[in-house]
C-alpha atoms as a PDB file:
ATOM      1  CA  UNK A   1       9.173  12.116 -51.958  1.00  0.00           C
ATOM      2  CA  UNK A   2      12.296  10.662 -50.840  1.00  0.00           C
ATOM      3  CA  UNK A   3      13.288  13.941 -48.779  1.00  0.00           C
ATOM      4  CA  UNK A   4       9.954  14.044 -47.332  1.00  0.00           C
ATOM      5  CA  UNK A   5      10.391  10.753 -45.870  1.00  0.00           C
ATOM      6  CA  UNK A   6      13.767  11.193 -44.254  1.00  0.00           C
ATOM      7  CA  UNK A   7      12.712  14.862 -42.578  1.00  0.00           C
ATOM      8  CA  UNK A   8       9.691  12.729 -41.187  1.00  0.00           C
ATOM      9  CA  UNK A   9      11.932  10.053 -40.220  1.00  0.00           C
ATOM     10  CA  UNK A  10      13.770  12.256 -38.500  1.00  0.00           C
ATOM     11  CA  UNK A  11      11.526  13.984 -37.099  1.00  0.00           C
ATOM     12  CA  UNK A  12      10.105  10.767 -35.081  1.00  0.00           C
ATOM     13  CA  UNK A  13      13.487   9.651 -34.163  1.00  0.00           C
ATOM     14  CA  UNK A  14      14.234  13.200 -32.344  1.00  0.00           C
ATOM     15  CA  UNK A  15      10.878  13.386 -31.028  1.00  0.00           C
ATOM     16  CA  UNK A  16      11.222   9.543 -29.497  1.00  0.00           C
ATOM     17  CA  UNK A  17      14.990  10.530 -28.227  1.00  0.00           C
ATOM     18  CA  UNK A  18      13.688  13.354 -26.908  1.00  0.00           C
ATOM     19  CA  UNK A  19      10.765  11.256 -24.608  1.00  0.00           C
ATOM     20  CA  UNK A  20      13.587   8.847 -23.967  1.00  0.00           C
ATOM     21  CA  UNK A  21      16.129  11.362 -22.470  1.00  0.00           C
ATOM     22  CA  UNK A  22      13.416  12.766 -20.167  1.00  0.00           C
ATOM     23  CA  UNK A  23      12.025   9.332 -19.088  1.00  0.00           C
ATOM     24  CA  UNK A  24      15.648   8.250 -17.927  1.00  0.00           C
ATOM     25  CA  UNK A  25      16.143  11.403 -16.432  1.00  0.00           C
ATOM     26  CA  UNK A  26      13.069  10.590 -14.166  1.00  0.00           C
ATOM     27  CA  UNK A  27      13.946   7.579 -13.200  1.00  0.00           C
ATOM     28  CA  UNK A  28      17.313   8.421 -12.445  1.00  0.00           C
ATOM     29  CA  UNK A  29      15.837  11.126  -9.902  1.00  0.00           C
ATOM     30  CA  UNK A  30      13.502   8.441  -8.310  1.00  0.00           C
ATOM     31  CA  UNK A  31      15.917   5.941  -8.090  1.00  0.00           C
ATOM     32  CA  UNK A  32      15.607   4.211  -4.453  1.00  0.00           C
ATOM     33  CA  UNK A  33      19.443   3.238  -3.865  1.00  0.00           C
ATOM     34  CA  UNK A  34      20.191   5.999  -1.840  1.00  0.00           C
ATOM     35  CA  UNK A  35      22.958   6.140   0.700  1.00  0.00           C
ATOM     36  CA  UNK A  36      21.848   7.103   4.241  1.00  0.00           C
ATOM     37  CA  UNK A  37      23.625  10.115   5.768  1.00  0.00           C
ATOM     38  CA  UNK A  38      23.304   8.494   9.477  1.00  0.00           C
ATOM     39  CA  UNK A  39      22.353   4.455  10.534  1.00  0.00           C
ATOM     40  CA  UNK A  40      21.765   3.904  13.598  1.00  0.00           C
ATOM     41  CA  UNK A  41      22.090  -0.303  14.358  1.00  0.00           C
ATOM     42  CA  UNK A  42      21.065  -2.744  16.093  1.00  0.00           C
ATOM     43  CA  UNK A  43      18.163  -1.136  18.108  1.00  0.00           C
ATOM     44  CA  UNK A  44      14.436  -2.192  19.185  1.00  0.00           C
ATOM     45  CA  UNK A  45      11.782  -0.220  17.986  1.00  0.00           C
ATOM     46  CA  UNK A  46       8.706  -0.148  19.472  1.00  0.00           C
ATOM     47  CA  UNK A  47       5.455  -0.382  17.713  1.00  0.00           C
ATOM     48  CA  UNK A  48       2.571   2.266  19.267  1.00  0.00           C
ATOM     49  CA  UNK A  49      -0.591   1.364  17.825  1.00  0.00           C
ATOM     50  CA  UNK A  50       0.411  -2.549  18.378  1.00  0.00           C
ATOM     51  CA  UNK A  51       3.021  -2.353  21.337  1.00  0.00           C
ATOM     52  CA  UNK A  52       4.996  -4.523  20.072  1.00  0.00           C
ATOM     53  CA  UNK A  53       8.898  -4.405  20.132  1.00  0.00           C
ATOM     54  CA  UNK A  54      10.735  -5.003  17.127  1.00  0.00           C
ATOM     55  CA  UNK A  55      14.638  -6.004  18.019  1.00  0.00           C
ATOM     56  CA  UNK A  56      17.899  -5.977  15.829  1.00  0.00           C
ATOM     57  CA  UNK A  57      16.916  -2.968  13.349  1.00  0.00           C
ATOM     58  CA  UNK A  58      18.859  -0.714  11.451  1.00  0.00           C
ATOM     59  CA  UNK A  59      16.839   3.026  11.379  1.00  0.00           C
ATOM     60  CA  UNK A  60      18.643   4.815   8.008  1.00  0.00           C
ATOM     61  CA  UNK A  61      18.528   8.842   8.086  1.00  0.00           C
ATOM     62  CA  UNK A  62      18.709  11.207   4.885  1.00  0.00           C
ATOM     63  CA  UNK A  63      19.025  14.737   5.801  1.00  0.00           C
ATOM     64  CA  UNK A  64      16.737  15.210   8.693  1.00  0.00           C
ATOM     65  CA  UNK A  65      14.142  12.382   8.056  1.00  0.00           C
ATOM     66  CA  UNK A  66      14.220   8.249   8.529  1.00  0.00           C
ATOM     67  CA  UNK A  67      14.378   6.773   5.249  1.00  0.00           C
ATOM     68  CA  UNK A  68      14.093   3.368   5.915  1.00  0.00           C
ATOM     69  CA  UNK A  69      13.930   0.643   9.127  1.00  0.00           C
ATOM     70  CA  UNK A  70      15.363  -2.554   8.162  1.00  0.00           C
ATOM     71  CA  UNK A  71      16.905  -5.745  10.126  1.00  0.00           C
ATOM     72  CA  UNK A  72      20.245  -5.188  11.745  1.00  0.00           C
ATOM     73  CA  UNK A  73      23.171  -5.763   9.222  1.00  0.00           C
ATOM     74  CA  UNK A  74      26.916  -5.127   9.514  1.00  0.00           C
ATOM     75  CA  UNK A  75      27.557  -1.829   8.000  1.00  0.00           C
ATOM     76  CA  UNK A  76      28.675  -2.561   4.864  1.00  0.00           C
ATOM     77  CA  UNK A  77      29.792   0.980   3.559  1.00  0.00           C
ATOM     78  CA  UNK A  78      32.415   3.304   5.299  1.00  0.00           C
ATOM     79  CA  UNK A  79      31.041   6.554   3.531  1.00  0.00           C
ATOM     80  CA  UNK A  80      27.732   6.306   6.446  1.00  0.00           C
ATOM     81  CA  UNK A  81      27.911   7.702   9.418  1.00  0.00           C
ATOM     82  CA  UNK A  82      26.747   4.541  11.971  1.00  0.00           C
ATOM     83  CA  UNK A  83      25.682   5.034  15.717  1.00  0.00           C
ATOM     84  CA  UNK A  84      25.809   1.943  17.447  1.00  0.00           C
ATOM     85  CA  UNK A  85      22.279   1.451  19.560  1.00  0.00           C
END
């Protein structure tokens, strides 16, 4: 009985570090701290459907689409490509 137990045991602990190992692996890939390939600071974007103009934002590029539009910040990391607006 004392066998059985252990394989079972065992067999839950695998199973659960198995789930575990594929959950972190997820997240990992959906992690949201990803470094821009091109910023382009300090510029005024302009809002279509309100026309308003938004001033002092940073536009972030990965690849060939804008990841993210945030307020202007001194670049803070030298491996990012930054156009001055």
């Amino acid at each position: 009985m004392y066998t059985f137990r252990v394989k079972t045991i065992e067999a839950i602990f695998s199973k659960y570090l198995s789930y575990l190992i594929i959950i972190t692996s997820f997240l990992t890939a959906c992690s949201t701290n990803k470094t821009p390939d091109i910023v382009i600071t300090d510029i005024s974007i302009i809002d279509i459907e309100k026309g308003d103009v938004i001033e002092h934002q940073d536009v972030q590029i990965i690849g060939d689409k804008i990841y993210k539009i945030k307020d202007h910040q001194p670049a803070d990391s030298k491996l990012t490509e930054t156009i001055n607006g």
